[in-house]
Protein backbone atom coordinates (compact mmCIF):
# COMPACT_ATOMS: atom_id res chain seq x y z
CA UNK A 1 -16.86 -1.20 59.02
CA UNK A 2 -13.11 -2.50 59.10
CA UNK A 3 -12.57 -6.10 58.51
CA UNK A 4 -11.46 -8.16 61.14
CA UNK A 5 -8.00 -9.71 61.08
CA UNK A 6 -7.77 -13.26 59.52
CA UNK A 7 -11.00 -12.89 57.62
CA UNK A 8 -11.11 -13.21 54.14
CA UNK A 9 -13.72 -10.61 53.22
CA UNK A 10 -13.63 -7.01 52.09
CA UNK A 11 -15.28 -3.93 52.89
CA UNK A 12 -16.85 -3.95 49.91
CA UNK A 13 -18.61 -7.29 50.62
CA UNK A 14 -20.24 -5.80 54.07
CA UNK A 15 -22.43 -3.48 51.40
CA UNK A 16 -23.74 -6.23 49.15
CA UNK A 17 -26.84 -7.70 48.94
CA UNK A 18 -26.87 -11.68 50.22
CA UNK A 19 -27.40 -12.74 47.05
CA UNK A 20 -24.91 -10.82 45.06
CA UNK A 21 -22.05 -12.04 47.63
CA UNK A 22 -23.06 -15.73 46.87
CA UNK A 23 -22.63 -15.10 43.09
CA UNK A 24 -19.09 -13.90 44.56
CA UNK A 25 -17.94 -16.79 46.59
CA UNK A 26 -19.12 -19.47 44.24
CA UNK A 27 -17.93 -18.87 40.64
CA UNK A 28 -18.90 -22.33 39.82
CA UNK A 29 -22.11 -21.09 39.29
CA UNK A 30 -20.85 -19.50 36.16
CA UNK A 31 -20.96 -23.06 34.84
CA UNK A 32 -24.88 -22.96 34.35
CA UNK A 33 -24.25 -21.18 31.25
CA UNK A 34 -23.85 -23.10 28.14
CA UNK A 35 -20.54 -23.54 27.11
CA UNK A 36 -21.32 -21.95 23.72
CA UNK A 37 -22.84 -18.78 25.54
CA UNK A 38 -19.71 -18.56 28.05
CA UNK A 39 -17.30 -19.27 24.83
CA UNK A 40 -19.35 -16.12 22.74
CA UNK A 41 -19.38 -14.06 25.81
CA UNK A 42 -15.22 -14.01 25.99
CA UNK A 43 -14.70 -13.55 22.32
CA UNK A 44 -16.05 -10.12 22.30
CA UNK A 45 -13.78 -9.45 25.61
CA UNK A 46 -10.07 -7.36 24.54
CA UNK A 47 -6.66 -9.20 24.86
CA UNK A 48 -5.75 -8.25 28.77
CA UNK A 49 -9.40 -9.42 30.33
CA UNK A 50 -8.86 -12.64 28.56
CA UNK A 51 -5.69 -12.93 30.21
CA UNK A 52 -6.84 -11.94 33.51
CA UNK A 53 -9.77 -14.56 32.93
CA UNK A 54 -7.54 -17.51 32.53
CA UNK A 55 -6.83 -17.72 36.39
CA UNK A 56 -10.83 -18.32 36.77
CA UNK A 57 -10.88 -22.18 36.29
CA UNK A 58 -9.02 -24.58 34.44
CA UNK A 59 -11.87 -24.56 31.90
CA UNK A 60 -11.67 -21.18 30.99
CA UNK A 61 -8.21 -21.30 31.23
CA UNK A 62 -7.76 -24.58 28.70
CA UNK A 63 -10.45 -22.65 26.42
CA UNK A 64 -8.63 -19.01 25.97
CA UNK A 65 -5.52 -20.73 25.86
CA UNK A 66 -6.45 -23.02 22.28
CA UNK A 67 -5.60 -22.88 19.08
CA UNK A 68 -9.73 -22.33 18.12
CA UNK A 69 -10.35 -19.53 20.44
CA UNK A 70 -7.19 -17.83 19.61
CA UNK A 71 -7.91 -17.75 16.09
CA UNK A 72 -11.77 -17.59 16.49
CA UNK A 73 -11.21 -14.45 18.51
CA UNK A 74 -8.09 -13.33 16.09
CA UNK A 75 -11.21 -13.39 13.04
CA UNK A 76 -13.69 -11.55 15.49
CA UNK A 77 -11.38 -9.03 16.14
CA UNK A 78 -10.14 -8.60 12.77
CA UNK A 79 -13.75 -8.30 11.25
CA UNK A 80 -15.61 -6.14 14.02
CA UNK A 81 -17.14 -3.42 11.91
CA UNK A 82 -16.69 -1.20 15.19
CA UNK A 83 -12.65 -1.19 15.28
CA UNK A 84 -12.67 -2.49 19.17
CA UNK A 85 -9.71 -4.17 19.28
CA UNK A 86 -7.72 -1.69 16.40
CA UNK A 87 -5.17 -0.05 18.07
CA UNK A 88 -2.05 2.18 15.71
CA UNK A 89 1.26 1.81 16.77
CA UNK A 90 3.98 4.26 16.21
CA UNK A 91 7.84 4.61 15.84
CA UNK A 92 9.60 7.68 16.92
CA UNK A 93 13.53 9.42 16.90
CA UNK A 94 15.61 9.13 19.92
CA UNK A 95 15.88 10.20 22.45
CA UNK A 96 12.13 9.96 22.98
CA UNK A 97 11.05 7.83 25.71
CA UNK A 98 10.29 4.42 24.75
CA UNK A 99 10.53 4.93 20.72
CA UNK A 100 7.62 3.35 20.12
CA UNK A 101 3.79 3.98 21.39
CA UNK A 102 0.35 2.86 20.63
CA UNK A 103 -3.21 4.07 21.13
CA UNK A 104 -6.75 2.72 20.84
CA UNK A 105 -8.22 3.37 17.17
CA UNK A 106 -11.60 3.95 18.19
CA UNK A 107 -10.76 6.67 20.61
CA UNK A 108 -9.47 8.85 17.49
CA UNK A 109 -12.37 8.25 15.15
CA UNK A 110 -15.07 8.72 18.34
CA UNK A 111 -12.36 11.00 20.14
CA UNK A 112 -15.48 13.66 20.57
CA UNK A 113 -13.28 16.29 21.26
CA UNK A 114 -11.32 14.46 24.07
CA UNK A 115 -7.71 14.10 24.08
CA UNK A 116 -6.69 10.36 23.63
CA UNK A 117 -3.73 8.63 25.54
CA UNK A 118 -0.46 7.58 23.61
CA UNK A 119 1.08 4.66 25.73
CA UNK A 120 4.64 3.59 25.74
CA UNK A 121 4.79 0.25 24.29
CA UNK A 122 6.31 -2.15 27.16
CA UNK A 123 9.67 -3.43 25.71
CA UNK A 124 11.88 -5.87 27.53
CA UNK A 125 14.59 -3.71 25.98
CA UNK A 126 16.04 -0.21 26.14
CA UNK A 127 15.40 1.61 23.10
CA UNK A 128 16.25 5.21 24.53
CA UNK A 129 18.81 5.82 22.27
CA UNK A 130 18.18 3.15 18.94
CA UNK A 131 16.50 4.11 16.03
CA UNK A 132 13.58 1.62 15.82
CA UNK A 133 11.00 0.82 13.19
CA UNK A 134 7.82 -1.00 12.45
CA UNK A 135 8.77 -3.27 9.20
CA UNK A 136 5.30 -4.56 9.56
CA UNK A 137 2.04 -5.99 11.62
CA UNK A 138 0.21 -9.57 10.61
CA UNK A 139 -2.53 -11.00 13.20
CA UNK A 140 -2.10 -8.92 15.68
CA UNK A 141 1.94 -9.47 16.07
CA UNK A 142 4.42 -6.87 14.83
CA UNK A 143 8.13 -7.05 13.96
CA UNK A 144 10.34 -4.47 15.11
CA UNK A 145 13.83 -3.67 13.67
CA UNK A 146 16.46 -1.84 15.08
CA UNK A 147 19.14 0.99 12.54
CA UNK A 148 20.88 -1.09 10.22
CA UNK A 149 19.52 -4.57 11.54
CA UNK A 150 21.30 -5.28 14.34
CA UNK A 151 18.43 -6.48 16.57
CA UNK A 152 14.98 -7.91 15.20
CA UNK A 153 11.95 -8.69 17.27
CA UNK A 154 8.55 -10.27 17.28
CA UNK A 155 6.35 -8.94 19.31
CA UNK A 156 2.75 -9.03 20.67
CA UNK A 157 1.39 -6.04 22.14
CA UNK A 158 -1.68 -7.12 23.62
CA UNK A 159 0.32 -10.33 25.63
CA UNK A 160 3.25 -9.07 25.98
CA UNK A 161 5.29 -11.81 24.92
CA UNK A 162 8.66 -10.98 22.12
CA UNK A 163 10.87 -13.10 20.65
CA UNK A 164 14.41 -12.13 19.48
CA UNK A 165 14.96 -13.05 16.19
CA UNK A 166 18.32 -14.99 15.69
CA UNK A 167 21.33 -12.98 14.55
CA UNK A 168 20.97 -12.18 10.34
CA UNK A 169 24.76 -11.40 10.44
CA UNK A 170 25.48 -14.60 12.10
CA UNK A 171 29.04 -15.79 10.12
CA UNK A 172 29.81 -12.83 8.54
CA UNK A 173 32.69 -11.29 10.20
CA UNK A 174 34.17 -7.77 9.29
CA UNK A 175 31.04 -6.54 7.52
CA UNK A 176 28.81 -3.87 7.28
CA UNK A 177 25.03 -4.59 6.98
CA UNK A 178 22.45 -1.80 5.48
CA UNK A 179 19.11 -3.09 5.10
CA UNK A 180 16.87 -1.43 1.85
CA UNK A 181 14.22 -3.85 2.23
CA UNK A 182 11.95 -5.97 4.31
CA UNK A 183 8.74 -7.64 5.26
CA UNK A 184 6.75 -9.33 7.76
CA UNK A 185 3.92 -11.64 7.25
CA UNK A 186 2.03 -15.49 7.67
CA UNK A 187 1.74 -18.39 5.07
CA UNK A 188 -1.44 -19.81 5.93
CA UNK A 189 -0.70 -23.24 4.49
CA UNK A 190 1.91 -23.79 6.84
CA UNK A 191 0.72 -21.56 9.78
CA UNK A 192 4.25 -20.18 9.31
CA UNK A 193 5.38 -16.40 10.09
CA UNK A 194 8.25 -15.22 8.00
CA UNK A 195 10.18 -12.35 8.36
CA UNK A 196 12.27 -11.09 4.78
CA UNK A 197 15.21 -9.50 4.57
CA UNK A 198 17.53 -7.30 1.82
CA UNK A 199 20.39 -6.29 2.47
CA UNK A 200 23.54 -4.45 1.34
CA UNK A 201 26.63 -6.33 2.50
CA UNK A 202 29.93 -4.26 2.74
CA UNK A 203 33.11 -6.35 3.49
CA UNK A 204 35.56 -3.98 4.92
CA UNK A 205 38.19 -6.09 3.65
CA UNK A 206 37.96 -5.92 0.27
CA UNK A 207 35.48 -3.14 0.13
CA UNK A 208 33.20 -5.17 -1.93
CA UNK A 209 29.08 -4.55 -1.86
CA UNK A 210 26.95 -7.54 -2.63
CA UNK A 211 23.26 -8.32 -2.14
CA UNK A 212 22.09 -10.43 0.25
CA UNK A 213 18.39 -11.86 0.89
CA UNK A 214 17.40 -13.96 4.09
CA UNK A 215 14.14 -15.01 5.09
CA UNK A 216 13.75 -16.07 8.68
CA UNK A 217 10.72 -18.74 9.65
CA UNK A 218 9.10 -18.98 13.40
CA UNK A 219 8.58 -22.55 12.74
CA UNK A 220 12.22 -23.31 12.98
CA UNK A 221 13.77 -20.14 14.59
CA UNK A 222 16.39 -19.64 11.65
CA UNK A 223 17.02 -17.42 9.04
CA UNK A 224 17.99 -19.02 5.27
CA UNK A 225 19.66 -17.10 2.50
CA UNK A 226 17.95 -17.48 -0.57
CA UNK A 227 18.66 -15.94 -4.47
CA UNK A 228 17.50 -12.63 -5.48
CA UNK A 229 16.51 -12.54 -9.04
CA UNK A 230 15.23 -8.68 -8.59
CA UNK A 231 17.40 -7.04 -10.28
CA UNK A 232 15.97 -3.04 -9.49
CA UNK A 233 18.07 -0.47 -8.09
CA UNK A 234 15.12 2.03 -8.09
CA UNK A 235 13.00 0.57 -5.71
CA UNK A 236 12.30 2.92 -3.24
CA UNK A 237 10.01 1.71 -0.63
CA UNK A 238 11.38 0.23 2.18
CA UNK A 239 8.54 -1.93 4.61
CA UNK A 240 7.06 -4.31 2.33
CA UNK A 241 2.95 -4.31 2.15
CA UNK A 242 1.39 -7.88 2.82
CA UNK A 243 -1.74 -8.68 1.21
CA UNK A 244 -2.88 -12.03 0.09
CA UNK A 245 0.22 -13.79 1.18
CA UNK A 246 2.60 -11.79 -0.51
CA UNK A 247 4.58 -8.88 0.18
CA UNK A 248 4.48 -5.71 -2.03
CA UNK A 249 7.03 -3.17 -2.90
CA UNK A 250 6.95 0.44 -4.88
CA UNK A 251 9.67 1.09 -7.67
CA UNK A 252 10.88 3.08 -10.16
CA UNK A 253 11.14 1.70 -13.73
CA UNK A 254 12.95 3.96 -16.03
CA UNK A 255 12.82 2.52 -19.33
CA UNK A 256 15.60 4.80 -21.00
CA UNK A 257 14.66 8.31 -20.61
CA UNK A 258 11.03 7.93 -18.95
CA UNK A 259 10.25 7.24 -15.25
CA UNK A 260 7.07 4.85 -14.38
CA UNK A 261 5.85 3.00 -11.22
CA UNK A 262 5.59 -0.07 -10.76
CA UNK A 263 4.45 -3.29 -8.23
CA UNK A 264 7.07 -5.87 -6.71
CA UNK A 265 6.30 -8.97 -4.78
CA UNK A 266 7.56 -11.58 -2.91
CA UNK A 267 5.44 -14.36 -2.09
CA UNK A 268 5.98 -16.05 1.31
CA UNK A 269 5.22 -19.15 0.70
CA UNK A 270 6.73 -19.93 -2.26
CA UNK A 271 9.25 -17.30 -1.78
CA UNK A 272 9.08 -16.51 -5.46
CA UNK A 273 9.51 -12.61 -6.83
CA UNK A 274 6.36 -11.21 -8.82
CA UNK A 275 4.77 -8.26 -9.42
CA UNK A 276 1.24 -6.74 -9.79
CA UNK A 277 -0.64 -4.88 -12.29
CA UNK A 278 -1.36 -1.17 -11.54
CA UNK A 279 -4.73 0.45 -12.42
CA UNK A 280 -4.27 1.33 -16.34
CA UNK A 281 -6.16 4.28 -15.99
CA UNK A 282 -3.01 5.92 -14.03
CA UNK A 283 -0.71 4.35 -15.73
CA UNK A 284 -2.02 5.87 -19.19
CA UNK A 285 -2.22 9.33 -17.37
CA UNK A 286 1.19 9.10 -16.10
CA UNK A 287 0.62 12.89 -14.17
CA UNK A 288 1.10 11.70 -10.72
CA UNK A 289 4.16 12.41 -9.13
CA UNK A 290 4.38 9.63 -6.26
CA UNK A 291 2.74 6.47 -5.73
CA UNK A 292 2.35 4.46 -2.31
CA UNK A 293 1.39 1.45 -1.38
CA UNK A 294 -1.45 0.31 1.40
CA UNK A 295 -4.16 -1.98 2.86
CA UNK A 296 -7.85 -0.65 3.09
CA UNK A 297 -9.89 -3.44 4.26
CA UNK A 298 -7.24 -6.33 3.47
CA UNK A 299 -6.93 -5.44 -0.05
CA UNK A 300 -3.95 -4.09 -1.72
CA UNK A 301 -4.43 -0.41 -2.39
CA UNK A 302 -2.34 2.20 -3.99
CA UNK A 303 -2.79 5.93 -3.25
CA UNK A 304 -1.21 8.75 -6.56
CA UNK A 305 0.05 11.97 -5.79
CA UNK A 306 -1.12 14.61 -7.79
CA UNK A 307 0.29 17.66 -7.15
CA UNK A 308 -2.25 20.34 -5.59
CA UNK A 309 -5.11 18.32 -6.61
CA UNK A 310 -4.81 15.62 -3.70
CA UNK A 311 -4.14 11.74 -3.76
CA UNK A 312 -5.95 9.38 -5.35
CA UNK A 313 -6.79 5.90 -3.50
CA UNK A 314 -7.30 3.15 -5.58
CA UNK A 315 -8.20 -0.87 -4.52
CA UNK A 316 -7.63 -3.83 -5.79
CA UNK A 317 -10.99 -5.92 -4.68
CA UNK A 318 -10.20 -8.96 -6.25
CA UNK A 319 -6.32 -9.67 -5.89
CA UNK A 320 -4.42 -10.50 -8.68
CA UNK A 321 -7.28 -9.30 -10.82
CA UNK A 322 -6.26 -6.17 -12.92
CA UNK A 323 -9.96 -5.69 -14.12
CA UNK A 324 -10.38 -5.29 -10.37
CA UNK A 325 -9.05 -2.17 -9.64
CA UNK A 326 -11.71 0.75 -8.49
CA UNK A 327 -10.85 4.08 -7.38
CA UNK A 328 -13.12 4.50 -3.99
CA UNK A 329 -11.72 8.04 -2.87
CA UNK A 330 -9.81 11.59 -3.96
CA UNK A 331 -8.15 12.94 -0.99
CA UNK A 332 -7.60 16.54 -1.40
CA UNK A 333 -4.66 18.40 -1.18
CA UNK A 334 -4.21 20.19 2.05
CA UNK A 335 -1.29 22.78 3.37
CA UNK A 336 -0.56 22.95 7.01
CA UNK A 337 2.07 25.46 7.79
CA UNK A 338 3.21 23.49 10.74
CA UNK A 339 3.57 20.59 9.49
CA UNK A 340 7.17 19.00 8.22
CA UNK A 341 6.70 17.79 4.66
CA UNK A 342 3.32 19.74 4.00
CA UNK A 343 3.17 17.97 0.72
CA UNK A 344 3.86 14.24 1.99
CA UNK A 345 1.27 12.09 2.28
CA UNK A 346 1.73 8.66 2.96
CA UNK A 347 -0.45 5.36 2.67
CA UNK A 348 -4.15 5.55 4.88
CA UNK A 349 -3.63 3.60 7.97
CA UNK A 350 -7.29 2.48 8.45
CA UNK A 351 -11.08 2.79 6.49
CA UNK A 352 -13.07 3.17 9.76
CA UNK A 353 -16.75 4.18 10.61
CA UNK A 354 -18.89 5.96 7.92
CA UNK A 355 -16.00 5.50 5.35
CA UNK A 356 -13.85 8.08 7.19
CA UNK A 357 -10.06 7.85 6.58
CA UNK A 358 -7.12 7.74 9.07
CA UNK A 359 -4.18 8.51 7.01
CA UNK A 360 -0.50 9.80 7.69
CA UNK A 361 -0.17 13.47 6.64
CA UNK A 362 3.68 14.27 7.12
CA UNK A 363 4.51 13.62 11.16
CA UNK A 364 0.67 13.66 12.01
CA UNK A 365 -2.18 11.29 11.95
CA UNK A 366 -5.30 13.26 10.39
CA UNK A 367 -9.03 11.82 9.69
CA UNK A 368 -10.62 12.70 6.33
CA UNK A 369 -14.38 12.10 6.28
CA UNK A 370 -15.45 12.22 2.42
CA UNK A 371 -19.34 12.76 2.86
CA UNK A 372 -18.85 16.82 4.21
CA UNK A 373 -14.91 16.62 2.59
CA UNK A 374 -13.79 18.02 5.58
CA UNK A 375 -10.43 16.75 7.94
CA UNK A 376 -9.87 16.95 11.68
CA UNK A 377 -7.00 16.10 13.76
CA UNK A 378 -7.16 13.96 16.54
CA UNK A 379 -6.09 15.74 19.87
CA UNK A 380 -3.06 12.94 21.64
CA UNK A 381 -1.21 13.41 24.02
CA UNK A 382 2.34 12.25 25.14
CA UNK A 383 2.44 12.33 21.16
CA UNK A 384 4.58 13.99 18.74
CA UNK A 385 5.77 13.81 15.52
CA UNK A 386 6.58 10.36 14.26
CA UNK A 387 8.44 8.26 11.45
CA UNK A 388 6.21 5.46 10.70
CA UNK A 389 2.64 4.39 11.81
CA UNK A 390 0.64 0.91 11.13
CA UNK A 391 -2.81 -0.07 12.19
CA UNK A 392 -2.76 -3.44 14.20
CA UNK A 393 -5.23 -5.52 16.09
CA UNK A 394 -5.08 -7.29 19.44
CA UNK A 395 -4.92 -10.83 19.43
CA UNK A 396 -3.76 -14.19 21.67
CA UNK A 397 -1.21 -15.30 18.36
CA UNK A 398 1.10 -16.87 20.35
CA UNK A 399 5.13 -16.54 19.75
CA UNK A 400 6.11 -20.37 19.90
């Protein structure tokens, strides 16, 4: 039946029952429900039905739109033993399309032998032909830098919404910026999101190099130069690790002849250099040939490279506690033939279901489930090889 002009009703609505189509046409009775049940109801809802759900009333609007939902459903989201909201997001070469995409983290652990989507993230800016990268994800936002930090953004996958990040160059005419370090993450005291910042500063007029360290704030939309008192030219890692506050760097410390690892810092909130304590089980062996750095279940973790033996994945349970340190895994070696870098493993993305392990392996993503000790590779597509990966989850956080 075809609905006559002027009237505001569907075909669909012709094949209702009476009773459904009055549940339709008055939403108000939606407000029956106890606030608390309505309120518990939309936290387990993802990111874009919340948004959707704000246009319902001015209720529901006012409710997804505070600060106590947001981070009530940031903490829900962040602590579902499931993964719902987990998605991984990705940073590829031009001239791919897009340079950076993202896909659901549930549909690669549960993937069942279906193929699971890569999506170009949305960017209100061409990336085409930039190299871009991932510095780092915090409550659900991520910060995105472009080669040689020319363009930084904020940005929140699930809403949307960006913010461009002042220049960092801002004043310093006839120069040549190379970035070798940075980090993104939150102070809590201050509900503040920082973004830091080392650089190597060439002046092309005197051909000079000096080091230069900003930290930009969201609260007041600047960047400020501050001292840098690590003196390391060995450091090697290049996206600072936040855990606990603080950012967390690998480096090489070669006390004359002999080369160790070791753990920088920089906490946020302070902004005060540190470092951490490494297991002192590894650092008595001293056989490994690589260390990274990661977060498995928001504590700092550090994964050894032993050469074909595998990587071992240590955590830090208690931060700042050396005593704390516990290996929970060995991941063992594996040789692809395919694969670039077939002895390159990088830091675990994600601990999901039944302990199993989504980790970077070269340019892939792989899953290694320790109870059979066996790995599969999750089938993508409109995915290829890739530069850098991080695990983030969807959230409201706004960018004000």
């Amino acid at each position: 039946m075809e609905a006559k002009p002027g009237s505001n009703s569907s075909i669909s609505d012709h094949h209702q029952p009476r009773s459904f189509r009055r549940r339709i046409e008055t939403p108000a009775a939606a407000e029956t429900l106890p606030e608390e049940i309505i309120e518990q109801i939309l936290l387990n809802l993802p990111v874009r039905s919340l948004l959707k759900f704000t246009s319902v009333s001015k209720s529901w609007r006012s409710l997804i739109s505070s600060n106590r939902f947001i981070e009530a459903h940031l903490e829900f989201s962040r602590k579902d033993p499931n993964f719902t909201h987990y998605r991984t997001i990705s940073t590829f070469s031009p001239p791919r399309n897009g340079g950076v995409k993202h896909c659901s983290l549930p549909s690669l652990f549960n993937g069942n032998g279906l193929a699971t989507d890569a999506v170009d993230v949305d960017f209100p800016f061409d990336f085409s032909e930039k190299s871009v990268r991932v510095m780092g994800s915090c409550n659900g936002l991520v910060c995105i830098v472009t080669h040689e930090a020319h363009l930084l953004i904020l940005l929140n996958p699930s809403t949307r919404k960006f913010k461009k990040l002042p220049d960092v160059c801002d004043r310093l005419m006839n120069t040549i910026i190379c970035a070798f370090k940075y980090g993104f993450g939150f102070v809590e005291s201050t509900r503040d999101y920082k973004v830091l910042l080392v650089c190597c500063v060439f002046r092309r007029d005197s051909s000079r190099c000096e080091t230069m360290v900003k930290v930009y704030s969201l609260t007041t939309n600047s960047w400020r130069r501050i001292e840098f008192v690590v003196e390391d030219r060995y450091g090697f890692d290049v996206s600072g690790i936040f855990v606990s506050g603080k950012l967390h760097w690998c480096k090489i410390v070669k006390p004359e002849s002999n080369s160790t690892f070791g753990i920088d810092t920089f906490d946020l909130g302070s902004e005060v250099w540190g470092n951490v304590t490494q297991p002192p089980s590894c650092v008595e062996s001293g056989f490994y040939v690589s260390q990274s750095l990661g977060v498995v279940d928001g504590c700092l973790c550090v994964f050894y490279d032993h050469p074909r033996i595998g990587v071992d994945v240590w955590v830090m349970k208690e931060y700042g506690v050396s005593e704390s340190w516990a290996k929970i895994v060995t991941v063992p070696d594996i040789h692809l033939p395919l694969i670039s870098y077939p002895s390159n493993h990088k830091p675990s993305l994600c601990v999901g279901p039944k302990g199993r392990i989504l980790f970077v392996f070269g340019s892939i993503v792989l899953i290694y489930n320790p109870r059979n000790n066996k790995f599969t590779c999750p089938d993508m597509k409109n995915f290829g090889g890739f530069l850098r990966s991080h695990v983030y989850y969807e959230s409201l956080v706004p960018l004000v």
